[in-house]
Protein backbone atom coordinates (compact mmCIF):
# COMPACT_ATOMS: atom_id res chain seq x y z
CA UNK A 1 12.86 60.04 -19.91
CA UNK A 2 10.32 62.97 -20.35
CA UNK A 3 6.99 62.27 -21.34
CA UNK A 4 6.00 61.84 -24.76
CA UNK A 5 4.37 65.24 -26.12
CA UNK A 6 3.59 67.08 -28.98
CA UNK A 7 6.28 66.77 -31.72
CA UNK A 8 8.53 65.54 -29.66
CA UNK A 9 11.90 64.27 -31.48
CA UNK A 10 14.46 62.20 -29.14
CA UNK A 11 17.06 61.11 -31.64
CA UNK A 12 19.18 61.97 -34.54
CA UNK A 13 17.62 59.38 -36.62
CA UNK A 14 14.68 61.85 -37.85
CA UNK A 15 17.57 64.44 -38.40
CA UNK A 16 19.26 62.47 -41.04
CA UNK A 17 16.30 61.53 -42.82
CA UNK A 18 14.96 58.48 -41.40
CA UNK A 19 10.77 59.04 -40.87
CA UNK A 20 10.90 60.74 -44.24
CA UNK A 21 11.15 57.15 -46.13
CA UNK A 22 9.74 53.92 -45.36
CA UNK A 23 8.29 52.62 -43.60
CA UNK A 24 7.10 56.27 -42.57
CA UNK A 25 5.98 57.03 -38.82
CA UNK A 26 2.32 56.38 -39.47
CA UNK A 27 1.78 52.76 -41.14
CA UNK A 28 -0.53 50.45 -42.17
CA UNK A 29 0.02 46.87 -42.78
CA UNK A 30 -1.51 46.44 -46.05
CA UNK A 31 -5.10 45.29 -46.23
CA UNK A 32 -8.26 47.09 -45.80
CA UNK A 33 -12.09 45.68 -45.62
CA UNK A 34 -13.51 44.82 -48.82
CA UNK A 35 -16.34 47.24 -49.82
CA UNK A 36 -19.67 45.25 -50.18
CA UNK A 37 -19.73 46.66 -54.00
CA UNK A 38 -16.67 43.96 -54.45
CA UNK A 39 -17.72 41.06 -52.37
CA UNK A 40 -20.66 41.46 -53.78
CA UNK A 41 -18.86 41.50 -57.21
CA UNK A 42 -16.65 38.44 -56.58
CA UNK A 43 -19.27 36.21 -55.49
CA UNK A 44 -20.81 36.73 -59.12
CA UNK A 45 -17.56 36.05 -60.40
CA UNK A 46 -17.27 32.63 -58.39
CA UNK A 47 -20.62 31.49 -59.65
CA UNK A 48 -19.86 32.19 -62.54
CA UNK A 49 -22.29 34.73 -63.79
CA UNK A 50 -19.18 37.61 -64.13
CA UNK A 51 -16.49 37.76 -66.10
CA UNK A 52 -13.14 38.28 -65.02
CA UNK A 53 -12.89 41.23 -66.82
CA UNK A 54 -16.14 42.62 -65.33
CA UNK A 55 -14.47 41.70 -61.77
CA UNK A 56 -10.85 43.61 -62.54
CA UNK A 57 -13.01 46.47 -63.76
CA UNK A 58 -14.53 46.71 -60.24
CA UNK A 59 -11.24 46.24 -58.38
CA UNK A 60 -9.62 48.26 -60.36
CA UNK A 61 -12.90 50.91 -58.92
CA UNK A 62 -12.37 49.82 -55.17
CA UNK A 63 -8.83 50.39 -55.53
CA UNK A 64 -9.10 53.78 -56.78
CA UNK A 65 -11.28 54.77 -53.55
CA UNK A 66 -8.98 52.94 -50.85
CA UNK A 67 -6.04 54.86 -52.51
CA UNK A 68 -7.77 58.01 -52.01
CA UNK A 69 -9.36 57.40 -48.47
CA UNK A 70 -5.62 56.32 -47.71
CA UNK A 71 -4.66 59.53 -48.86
CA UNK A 72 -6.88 61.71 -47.48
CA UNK A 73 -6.26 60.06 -44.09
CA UNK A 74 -2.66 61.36 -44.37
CA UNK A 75 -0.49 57.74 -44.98
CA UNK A 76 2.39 58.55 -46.94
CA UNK A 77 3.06 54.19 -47.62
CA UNK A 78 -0.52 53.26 -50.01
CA UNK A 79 -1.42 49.68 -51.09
CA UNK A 80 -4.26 48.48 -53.09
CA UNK A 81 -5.90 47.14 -50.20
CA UNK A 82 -5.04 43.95 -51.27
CA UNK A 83 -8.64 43.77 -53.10
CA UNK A 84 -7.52 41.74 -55.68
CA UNK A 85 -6.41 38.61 -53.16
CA UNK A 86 -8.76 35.90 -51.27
CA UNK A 87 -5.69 35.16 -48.79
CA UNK A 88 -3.04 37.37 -47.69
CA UNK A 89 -0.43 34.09 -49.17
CA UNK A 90 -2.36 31.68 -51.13
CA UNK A 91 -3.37 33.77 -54.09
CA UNK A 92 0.57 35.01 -54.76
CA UNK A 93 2.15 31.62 -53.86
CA UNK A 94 -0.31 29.08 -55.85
CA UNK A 95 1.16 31.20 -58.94
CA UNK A 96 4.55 29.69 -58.55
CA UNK A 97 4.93 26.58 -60.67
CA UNK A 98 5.07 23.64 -58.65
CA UNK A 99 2.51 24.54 -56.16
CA UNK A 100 -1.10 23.75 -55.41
CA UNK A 101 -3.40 24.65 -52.46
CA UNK A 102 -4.48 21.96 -50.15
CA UNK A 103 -6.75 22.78 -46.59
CA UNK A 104 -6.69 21.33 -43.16
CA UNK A 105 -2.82 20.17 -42.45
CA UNK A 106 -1.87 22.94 -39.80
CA UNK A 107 -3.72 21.86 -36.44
CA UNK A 108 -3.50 25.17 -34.88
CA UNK A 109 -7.64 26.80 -34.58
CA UNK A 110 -8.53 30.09 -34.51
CA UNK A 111 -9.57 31.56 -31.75
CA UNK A 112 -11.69 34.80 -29.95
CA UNK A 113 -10.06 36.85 -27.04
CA UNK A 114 -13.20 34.86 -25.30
CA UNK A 115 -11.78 31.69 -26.15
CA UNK A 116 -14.16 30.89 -28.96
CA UNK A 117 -12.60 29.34 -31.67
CA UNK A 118 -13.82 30.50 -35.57
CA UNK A 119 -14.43 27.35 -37.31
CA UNK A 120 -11.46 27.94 -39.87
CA UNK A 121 -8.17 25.95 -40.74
CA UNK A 122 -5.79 27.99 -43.27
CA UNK A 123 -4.89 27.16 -46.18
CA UNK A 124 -1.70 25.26 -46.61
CA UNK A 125 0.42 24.44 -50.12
CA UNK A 126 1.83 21.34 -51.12
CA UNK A 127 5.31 21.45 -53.45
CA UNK A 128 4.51 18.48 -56.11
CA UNK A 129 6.94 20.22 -59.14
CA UNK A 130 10.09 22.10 -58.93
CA UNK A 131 9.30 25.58 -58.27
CA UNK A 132 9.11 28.12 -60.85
CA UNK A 133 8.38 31.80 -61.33
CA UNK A 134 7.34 31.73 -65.36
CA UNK A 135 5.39 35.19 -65.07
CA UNK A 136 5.24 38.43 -63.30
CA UNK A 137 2.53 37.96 -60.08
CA UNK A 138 2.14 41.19 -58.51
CA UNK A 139 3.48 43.54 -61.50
CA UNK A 140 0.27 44.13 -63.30
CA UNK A 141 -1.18 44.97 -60.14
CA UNK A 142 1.76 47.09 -58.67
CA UNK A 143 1.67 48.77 -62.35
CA UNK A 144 -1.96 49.73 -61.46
CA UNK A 145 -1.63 51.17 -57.76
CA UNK A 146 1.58 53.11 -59.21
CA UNK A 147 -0.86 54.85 -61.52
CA UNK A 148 -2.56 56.31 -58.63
CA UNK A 149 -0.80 57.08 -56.19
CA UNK A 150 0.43 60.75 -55.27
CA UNK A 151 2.43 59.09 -52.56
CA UNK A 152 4.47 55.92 -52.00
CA UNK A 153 2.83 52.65 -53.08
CA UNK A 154 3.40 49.84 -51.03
CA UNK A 155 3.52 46.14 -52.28
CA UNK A 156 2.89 42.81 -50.00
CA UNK A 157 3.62 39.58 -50.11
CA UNK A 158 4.12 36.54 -47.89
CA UNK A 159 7.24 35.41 -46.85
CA UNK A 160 9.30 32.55 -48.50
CA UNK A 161 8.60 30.41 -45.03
CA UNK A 162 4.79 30.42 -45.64
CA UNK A 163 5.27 27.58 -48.26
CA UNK A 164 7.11 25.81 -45.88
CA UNK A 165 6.78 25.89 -42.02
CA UNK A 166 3.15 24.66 -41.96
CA UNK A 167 3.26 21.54 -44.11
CA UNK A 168 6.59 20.75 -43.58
CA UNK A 169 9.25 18.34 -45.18
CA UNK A 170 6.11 16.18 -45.88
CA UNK A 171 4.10 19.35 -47.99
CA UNK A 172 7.64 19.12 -50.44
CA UNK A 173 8.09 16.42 -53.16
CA UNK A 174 10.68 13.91 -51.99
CA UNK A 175 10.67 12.99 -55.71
CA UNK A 176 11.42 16.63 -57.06
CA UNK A 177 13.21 17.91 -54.08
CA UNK A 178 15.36 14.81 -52.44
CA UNK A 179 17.23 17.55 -50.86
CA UNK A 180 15.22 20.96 -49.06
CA UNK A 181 18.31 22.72 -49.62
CA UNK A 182 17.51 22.82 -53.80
CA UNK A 183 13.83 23.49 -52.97
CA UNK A 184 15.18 26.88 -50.71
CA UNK A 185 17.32 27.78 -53.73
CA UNK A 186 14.74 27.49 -56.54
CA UNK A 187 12.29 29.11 -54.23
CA UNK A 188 14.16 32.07 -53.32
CA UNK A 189 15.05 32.43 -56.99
CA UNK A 190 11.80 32.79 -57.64
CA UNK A 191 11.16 35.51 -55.28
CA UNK A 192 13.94 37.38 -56.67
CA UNK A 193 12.82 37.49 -60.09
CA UNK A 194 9.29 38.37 -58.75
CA UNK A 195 11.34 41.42 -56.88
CA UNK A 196 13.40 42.20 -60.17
CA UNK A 197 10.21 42.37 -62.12
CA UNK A 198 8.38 45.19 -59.49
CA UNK A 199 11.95 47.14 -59.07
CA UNK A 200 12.12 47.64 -62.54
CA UNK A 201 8.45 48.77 -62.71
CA UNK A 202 9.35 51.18 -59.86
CA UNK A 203 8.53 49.18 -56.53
CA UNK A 204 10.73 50.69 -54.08
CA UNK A 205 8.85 49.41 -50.92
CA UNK A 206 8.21 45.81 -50.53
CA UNK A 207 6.61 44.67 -47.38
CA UNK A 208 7.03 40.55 -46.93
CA UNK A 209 4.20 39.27 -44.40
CA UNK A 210 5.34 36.00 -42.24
CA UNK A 211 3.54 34.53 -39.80
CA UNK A 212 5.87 31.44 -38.99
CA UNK A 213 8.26 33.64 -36.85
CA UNK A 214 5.44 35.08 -35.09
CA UNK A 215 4.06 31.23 -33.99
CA UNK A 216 7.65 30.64 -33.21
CA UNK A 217 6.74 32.79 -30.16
CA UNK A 218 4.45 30.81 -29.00
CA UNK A 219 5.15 28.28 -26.19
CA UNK A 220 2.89 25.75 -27.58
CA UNK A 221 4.06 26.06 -31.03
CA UNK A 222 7.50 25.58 -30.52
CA UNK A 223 6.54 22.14 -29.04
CA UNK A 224 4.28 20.82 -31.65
CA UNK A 225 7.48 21.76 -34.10
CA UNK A 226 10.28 19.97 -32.00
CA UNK A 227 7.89 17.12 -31.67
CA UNK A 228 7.76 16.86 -35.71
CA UNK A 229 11.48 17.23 -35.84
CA UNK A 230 12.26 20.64 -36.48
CA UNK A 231 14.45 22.73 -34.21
CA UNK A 232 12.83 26.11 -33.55
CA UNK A 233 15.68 27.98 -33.90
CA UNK A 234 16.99 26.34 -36.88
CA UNK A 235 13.29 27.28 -38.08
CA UNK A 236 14.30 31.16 -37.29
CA UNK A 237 17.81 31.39 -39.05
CA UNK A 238 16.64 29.41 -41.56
CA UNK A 239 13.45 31.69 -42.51
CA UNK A 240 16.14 34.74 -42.15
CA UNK A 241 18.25 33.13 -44.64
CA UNK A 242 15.18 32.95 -46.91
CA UNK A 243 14.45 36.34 -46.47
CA UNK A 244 18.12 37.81 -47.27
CA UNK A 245 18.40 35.39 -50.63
CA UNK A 246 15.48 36.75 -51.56
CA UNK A 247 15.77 40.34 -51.60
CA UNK A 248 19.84 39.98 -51.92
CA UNK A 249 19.31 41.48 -55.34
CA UNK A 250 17.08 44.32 -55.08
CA UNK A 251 17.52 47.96 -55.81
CA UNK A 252 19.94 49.91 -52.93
CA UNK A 253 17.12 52.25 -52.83
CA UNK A 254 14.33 49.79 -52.25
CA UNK A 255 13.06 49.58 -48.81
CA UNK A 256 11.91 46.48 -47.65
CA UNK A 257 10.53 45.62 -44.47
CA UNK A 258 8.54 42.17 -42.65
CA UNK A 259 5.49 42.10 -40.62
CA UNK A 260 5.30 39.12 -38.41
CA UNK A 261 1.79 38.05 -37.26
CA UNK A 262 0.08 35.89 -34.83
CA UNK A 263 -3.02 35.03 -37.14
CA UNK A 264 -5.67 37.31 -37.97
CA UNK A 265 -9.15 35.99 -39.37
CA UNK A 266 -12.58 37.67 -38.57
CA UNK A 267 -11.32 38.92 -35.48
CA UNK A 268 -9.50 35.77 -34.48
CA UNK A 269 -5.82 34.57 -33.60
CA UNK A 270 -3.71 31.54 -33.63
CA UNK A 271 -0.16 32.29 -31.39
CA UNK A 272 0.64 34.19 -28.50
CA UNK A 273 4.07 34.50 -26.64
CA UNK A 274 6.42 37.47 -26.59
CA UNK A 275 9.31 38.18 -29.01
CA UNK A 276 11.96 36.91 -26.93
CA UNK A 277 12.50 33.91 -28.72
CA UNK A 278 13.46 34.70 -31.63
CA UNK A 279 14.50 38.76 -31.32
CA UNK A 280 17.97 38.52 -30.89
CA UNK A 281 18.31 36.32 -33.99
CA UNK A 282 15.78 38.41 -36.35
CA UNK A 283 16.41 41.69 -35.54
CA UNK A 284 20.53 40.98 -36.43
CA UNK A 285 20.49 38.11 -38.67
CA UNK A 286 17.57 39.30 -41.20
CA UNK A 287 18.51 41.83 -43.58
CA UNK A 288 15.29 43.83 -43.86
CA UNK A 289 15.11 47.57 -43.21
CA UNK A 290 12.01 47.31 -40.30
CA UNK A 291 10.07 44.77 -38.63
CA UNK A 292 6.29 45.44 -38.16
CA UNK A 293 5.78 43.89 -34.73
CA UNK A 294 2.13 42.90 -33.26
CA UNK A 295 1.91 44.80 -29.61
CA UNK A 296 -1.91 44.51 -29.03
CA UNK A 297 -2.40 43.30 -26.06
CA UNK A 298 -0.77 41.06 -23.73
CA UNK A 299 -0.46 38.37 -26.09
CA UNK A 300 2.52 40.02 -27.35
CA UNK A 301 4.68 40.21 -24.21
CA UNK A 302 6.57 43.27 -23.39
CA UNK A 303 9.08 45.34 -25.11
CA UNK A 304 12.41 43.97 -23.66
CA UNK A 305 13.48 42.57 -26.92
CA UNK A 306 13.63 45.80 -28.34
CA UNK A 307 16.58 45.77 -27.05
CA UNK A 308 18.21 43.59 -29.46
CA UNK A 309 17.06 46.12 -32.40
CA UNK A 310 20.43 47.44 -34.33
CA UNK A 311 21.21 51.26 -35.03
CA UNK A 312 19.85 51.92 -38.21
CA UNK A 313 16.80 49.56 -38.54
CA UNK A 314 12.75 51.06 -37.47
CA UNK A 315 10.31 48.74 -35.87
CA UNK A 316 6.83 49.39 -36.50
CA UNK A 317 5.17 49.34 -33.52
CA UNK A 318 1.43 47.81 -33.97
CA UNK A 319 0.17 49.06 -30.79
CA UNK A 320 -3.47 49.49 -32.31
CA UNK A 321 -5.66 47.22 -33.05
CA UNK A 322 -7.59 45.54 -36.43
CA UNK A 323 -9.53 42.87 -34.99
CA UNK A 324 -11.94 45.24 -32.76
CA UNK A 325 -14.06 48.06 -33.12
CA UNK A 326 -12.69 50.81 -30.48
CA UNK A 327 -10.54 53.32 -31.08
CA UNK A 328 -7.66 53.60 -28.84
CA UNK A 329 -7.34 57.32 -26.76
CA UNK A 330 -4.55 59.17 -27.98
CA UNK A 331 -2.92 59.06 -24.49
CA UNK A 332 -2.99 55.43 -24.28
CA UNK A 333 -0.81 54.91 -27.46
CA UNK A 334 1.49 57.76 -26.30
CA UNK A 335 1.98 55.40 -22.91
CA UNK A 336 3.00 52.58 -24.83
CA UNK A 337 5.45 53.99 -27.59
CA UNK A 338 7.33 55.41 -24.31
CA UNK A 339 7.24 52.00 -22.49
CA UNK A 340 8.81 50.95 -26.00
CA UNK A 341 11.50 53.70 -25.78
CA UNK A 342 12.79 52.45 -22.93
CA UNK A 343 14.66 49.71 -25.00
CA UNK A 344 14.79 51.25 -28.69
CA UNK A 345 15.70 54.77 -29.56
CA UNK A 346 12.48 56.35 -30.00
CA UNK A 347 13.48 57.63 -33.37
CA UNK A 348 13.88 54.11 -34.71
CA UNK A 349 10.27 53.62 -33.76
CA UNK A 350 7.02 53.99 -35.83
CA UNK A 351 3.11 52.89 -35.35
CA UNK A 352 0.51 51.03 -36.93
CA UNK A 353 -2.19 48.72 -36.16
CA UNK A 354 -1.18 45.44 -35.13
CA UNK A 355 -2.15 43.80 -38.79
CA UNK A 356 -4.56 44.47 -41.62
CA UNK A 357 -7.79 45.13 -41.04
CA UNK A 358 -8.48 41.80 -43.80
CA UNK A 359 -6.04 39.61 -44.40
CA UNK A 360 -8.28 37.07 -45.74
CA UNK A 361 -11.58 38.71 -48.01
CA UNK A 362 -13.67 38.04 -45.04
CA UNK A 363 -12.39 40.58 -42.88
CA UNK A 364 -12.24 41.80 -39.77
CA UNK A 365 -15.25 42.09 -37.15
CA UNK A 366 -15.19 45.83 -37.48
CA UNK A 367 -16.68 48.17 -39.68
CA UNK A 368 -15.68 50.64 -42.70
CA UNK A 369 -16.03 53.56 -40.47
CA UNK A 370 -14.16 52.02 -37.42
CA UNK A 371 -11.27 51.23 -40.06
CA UNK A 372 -10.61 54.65 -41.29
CA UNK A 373 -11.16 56.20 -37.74
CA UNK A 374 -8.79 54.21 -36.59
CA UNK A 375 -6.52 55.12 -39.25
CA UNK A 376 -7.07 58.58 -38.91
CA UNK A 377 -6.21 58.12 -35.21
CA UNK A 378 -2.44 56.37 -36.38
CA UNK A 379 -1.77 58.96 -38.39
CA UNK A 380 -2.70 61.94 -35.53
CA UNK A 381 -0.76 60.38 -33.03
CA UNK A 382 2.49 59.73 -35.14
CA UNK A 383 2.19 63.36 -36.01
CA UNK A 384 1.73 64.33 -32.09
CA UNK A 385 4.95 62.11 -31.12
CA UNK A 386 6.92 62.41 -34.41
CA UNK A 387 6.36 65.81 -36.00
């Protein structure tokens, strides 16, 4: 194929609309480095010299700059940053009923590109009461990033598998749940009336983060999980199933897409592996409009199963990176998204970062100016390739 140049359109796909909705050609995954104002801010709050009304008052102030900056930068798909949130998962799924936070029972460190592991063990839940949605989670919140935006605003939340795959059978009450197959059903009941309650505040892009599929990749991590008795690819079309019960009843015009990630605290990561694993059944067996795919670095593997990618879905292609300071070249990016378009039509194709730039409130190793350069580098690119 030709090389990639300046507003350079190779398919029909951007002639029938697709680019002009979500997920747009420039993305971002959803969080953004909290401003020292709010750290500063929730620390108060945590010792208990701040009131929680005092802390929404300045989230509600850091949000309204991060919408702007996001803005200005030229995104057309705006979250809140996800200021409001200590953990990219915890925060919306220990507001389920049933569910409480425990640390320490996935085994899987952190770890540097040098091989330094970050002393840090996430977060996992325990199921010890059937599960429940009794109130809206991210609604109040969604209601408040509507109010700002000039674009399209952008909700996230985890994925249905994060309160299973890293606890297990043994994280869900035997006593409550004798059977998974009622836990899956009053779990993904839940999630759709979370979904029901944004769609009829006006959500029309939801964005579910997982990273189970992502350490499903991962050599190692396929092991560990056949040695505890669960079949990897059961694990996959299982965690698809979740997906498509979950969203089965939202709004034909909603978009909704998943971002699968390998782990990404200060700087650090848990899996690697390429896609090939589980591709063929995600890409055809989830019923999501586009995939948000980690593509790095070499941790990633290449772009062959691309290939599997149906007509009609976009993949996101995070070919930049969140976890370090420099800012990719313009060229460089332009190399990769046509390596990419040797297996996917390049109109089904988009780019973004690789993940958030904080998906936990400690953030990234980068700073505030190194974030919104690099955004500002997305979105000139995607307008180079795209139009």
């Amino acid at each position: 194929m030709p090389p990639i140049g300046a507003r350079q359109c190779l398919s029909k796909e951007w002639e029938t609309g697709m680019g002009k909705k979500p997920p747009f050609r420039a993305e971002h995954v959803g969080s953004y480095l909290r401003p020292k104002r709010l750290a500063a801010a929730r620390k108060l709050h945590k010792e208990g010299s701040l009131g929680d009304d005092e802390l929404r008052a300045m989230e509600d102030a850091c949000i309204r700059d991060v919408v702007t900056r996001q803005e200005n930068s030229g995104l057309d798909g705006i979250t809140d940053g996800e200021f409001r949130r200590t953990f990219f998962h915890t925060d919306f799924l220990q507001r389920l009923r049933g569910v409480t936070v425990t640390t320490g029972a996935f085994n899987k460190a952190f770890r540097r590109d040098d091989g330094a592991e970050v002393g840090f063990r996430p977060p996992t839940m325990r199921v010890d009461a059937p599960i429940k949605h009794f109130e809206p989670i991210q609604g109040a919140d969604f209601s408040y990033l509507a109010s700002l935006v000039q674009r399209t605003p952008k909700v996230c939340i985890p994925a249905p598998s994060m309160l299973h795959f890293r606890g297990g059978r043994e994280a869900i009450s035997r006593e409550h749940y004798p059977s998974l197959e009622v836990f899956f059903d009053d779990l993904t009941a839940a999630y759709r009336a979370e979904i029901s309650d944004l769609a009829d505040r006006g959500c029309r892009y939801l964005q579910i983060d997982d990273t189970n599929l992502a350490y499903l990749c991962d050599p190692a991590i396929r092991k560990q999980t056949l040695e505890r008795g669960d079949d990897p690819d059961t694990l996959t079309r299982l965690y698809c199933r979740l997906v498509n019960a979950s969203i089965s009843d939202r709004p034909k015009d909603m978009v909704a897409s998943i971002h699968l990630c390998r782990g990404n605290f200060k700087s650090a990561w848990v899996a690697q592996g390429g896609y090939e694993p589980v591709a063929d059944i995600l890409f055809n067996e989830m019923a999501v409009d586009g995939f948000f795919l980690e593509y790095d670095d070499e941790r990633s593997g290449d772009f062959a199963p691309l290939k599997h990618l149906p007509k009609g879905k976009t993949v996101v292609l995070g070919l930049m990176s969140s976890k370090h300071p420099e800012i990719e070249t313009s060229h460089a990016i332009k190399q990769r998204i046509e390596e990419a378009s040797r297996f996917v039509d390049i109109g089904q194709c988009a780019l973004s970062h690789q993940c958030g730039f904080s998906s936990t409130v400690h953030g990234n190793e980068i700073s505030e100016d190194d974030q919104w350069r690099k955004i500002t580098r997305c979105v000139e690119v995607a307008r180079e390739v795209w139009g």
